[in-house]
N, C-alpha and C. Protein backbone atom coordinates (compact mmCIF):
# COMPACT_ATOMS: atom_id res chain seq x y z
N UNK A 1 204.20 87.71 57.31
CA UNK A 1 203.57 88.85 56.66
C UNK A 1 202.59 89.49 57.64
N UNK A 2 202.67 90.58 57.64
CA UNK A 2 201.66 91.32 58.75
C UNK A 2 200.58 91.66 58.30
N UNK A 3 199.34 91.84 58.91
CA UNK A 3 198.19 91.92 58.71
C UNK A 3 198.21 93.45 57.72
N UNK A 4 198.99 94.61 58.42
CA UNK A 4 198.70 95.76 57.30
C UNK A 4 199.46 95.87 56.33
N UNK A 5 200.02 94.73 55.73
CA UNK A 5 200.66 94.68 54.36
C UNK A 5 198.99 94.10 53.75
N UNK A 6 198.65 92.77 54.45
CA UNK A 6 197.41 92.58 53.81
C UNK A 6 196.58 93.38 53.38
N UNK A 7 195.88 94.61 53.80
CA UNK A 7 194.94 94.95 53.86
C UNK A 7 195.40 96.47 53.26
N UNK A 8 196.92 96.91 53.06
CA UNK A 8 196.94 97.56 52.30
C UNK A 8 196.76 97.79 50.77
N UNK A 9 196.54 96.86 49.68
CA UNK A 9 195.59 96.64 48.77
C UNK A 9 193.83 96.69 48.70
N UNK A 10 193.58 96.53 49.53
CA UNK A 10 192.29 96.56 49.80
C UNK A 10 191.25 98.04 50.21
N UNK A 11 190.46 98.12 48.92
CA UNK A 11 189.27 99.30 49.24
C UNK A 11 189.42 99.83 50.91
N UNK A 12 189.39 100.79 51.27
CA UNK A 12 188.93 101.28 52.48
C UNK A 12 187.29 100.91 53.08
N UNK A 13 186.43 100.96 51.87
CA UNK A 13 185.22 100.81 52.26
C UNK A 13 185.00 98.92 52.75
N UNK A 14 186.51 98.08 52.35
CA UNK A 14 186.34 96.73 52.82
C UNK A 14 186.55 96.24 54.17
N UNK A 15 187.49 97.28 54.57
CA UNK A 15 187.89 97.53 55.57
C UNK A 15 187.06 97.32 57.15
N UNK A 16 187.36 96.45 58.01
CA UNK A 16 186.66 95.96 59.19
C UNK A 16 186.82 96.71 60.44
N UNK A 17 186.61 96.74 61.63
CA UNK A 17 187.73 96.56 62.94
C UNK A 17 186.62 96.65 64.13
N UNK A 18 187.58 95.26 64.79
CA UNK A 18 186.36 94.88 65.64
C UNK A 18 186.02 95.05 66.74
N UNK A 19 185.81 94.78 67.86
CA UNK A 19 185.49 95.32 69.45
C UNK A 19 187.12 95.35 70.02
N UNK A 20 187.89 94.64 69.57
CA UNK A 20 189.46 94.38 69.95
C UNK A 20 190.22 95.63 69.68
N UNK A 21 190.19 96.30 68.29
CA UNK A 21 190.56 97.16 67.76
C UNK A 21 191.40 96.73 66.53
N UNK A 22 191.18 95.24 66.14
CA UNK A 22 191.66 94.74 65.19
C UNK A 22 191.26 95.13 64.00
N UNK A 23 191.75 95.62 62.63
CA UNK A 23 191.33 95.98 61.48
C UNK A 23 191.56 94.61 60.58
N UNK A 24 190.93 94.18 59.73
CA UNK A 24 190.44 92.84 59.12
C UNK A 24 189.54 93.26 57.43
N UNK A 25 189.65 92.63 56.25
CA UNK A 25 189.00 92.95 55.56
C UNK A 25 188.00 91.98 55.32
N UNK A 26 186.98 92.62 55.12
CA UNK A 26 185.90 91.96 55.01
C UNK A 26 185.30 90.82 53.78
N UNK A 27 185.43 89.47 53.67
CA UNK A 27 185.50 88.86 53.25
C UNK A 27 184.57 89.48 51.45
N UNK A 28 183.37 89.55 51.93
CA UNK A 28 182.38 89.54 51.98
C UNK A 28 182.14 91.16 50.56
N UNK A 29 182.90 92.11 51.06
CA UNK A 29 183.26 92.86 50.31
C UNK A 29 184.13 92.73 49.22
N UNK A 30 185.19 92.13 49.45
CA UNK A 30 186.05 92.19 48.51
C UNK A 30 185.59 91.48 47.32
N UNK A 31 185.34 89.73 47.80
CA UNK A 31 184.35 89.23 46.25
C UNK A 31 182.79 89.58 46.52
N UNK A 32 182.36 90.69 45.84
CA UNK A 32 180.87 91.22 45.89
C UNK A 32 179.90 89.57 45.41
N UNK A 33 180.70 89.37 44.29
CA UNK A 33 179.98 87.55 43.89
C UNK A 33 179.19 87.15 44.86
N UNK A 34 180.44 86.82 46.28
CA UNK A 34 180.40 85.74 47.13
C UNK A 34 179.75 86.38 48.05
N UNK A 35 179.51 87.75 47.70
CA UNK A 35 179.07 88.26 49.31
C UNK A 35 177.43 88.37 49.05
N UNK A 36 176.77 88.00 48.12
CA UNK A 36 175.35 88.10 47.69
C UNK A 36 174.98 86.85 48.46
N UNK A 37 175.82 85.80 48.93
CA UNK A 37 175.49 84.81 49.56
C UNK A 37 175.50 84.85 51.07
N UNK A 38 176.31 85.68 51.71
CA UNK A 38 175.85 86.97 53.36
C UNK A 38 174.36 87.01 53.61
N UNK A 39 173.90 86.52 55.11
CA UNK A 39 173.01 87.79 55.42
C UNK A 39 173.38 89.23 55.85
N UNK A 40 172.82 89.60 55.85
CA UNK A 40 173.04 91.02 56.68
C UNK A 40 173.59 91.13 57.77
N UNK A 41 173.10 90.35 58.70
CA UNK A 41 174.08 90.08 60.19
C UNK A 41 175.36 89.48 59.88
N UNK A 42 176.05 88.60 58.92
CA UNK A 42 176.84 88.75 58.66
C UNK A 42 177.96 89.38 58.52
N UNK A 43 178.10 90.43 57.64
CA UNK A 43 178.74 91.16 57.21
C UNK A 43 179.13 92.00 58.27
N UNK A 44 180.23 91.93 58.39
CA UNK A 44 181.43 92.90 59.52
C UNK A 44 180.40 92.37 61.07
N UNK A 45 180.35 91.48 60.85
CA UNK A 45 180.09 90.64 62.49
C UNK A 45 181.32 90.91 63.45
N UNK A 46 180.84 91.73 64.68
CA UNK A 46 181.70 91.57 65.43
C UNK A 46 181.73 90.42 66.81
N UNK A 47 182.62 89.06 66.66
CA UNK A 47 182.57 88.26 67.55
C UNK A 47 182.97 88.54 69.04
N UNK A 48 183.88 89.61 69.38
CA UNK A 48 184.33 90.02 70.57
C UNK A 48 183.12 89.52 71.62
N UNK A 49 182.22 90.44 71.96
CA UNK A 49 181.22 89.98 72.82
C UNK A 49 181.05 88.63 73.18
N UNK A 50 180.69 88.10 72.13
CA UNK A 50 180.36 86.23 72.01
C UNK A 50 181.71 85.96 72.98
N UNK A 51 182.82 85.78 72.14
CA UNK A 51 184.43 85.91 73.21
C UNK A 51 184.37 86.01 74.50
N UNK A 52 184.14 87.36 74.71
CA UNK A 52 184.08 87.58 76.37
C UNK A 52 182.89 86.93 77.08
N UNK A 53 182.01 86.81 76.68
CA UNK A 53 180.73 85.97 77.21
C UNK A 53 181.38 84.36 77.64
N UNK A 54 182.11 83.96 76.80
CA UNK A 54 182.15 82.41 76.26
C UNK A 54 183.89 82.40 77.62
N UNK A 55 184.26 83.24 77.55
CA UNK A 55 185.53 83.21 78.52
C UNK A 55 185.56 83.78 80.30
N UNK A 56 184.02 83.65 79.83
CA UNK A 56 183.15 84.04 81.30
C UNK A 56 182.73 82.87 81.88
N UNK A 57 182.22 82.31 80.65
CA UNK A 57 181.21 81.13 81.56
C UNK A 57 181.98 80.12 80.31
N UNK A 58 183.17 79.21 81.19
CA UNK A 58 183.76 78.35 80.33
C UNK A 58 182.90 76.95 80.67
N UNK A 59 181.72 76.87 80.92
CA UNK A 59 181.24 76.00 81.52
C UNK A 59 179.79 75.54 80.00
N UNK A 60 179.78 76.70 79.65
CA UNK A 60 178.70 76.52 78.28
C UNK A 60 179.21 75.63 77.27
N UNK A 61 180.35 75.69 76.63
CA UNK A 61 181.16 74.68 75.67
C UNK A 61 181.49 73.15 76.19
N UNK A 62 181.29 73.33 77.65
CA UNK A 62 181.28 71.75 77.71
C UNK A 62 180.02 71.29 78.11
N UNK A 63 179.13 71.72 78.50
CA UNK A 63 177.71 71.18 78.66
C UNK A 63 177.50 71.10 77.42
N UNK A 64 177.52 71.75 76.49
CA UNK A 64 176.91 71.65 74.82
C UNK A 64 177.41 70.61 74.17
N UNK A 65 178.68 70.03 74.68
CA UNK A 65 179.68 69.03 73.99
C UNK A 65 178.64 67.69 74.87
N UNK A 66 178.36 67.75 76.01
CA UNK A 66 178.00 66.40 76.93
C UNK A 66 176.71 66.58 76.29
N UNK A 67 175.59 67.49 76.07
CA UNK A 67 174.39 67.72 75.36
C UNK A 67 174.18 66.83 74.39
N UNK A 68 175.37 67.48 73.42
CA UNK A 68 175.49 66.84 71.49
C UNK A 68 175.87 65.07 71.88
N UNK A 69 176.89 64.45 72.75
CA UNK A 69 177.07 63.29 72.63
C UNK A 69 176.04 62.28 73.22
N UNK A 70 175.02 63.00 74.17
CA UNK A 70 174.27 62.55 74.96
C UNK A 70 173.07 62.22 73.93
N UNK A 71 172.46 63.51 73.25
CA UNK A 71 172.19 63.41 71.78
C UNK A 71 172.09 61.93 70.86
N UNK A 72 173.69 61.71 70.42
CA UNK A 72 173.84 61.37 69.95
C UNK A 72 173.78 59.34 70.23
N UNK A 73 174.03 59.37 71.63
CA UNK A 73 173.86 58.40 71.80
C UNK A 73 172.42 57.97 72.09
N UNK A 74 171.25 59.32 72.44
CA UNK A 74 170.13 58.86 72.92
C UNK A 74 169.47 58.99 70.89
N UNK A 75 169.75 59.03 70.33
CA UNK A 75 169.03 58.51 68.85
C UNK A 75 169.61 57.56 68.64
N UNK A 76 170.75 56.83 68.95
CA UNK A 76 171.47 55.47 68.44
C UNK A 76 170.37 54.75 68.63
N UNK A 77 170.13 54.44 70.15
CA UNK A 77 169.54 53.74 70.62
C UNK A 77 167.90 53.73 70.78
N UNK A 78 167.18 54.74 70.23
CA UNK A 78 166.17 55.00 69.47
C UNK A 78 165.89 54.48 68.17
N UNK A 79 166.81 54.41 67.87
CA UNK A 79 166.70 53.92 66.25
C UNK A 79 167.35 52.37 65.83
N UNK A 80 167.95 52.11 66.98
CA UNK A 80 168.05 50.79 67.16
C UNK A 80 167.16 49.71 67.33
């Protein structure tokens, strides 16, 4: 099923599209309920940037991974 069968039911005003040029509906809109639970930065967040940043410097996701386990082992043994 393709994305603009999806989103052809959907309000125009739900309607997303992001630094890519991808169109997406916005979660957030569609159940108004669920979207009272959004901040503001939330809503129609565009991740692209973050993306290209993160496929720049592929070196941040693994220091953060050796960080968190390093972490994790330096409270084991704290609390041991």
């Amino acid at each position: 099923m393709a994305m603009s069968n999806v989103i052809a039911n959907i309000p125009l005003k739900c309607i997303g599209e992001n630094g890519m040029g991808t169109k997406y509906a916005e979660f957030s809109c569609i159940f108004p309920t669920l979207g009272k639970t959004y901040m503001p930065f939330e809503k129609y967040y565009d991740p692209v940037s973050v993306l290209k940043y993160m496929q720049e410097s592929p070196m941040i996701p693994i220091w953060a991974c050796i960080i968190y386990v390093v972490g994790i082992m330096a409270g084991r043994a704290y609390f041991s």
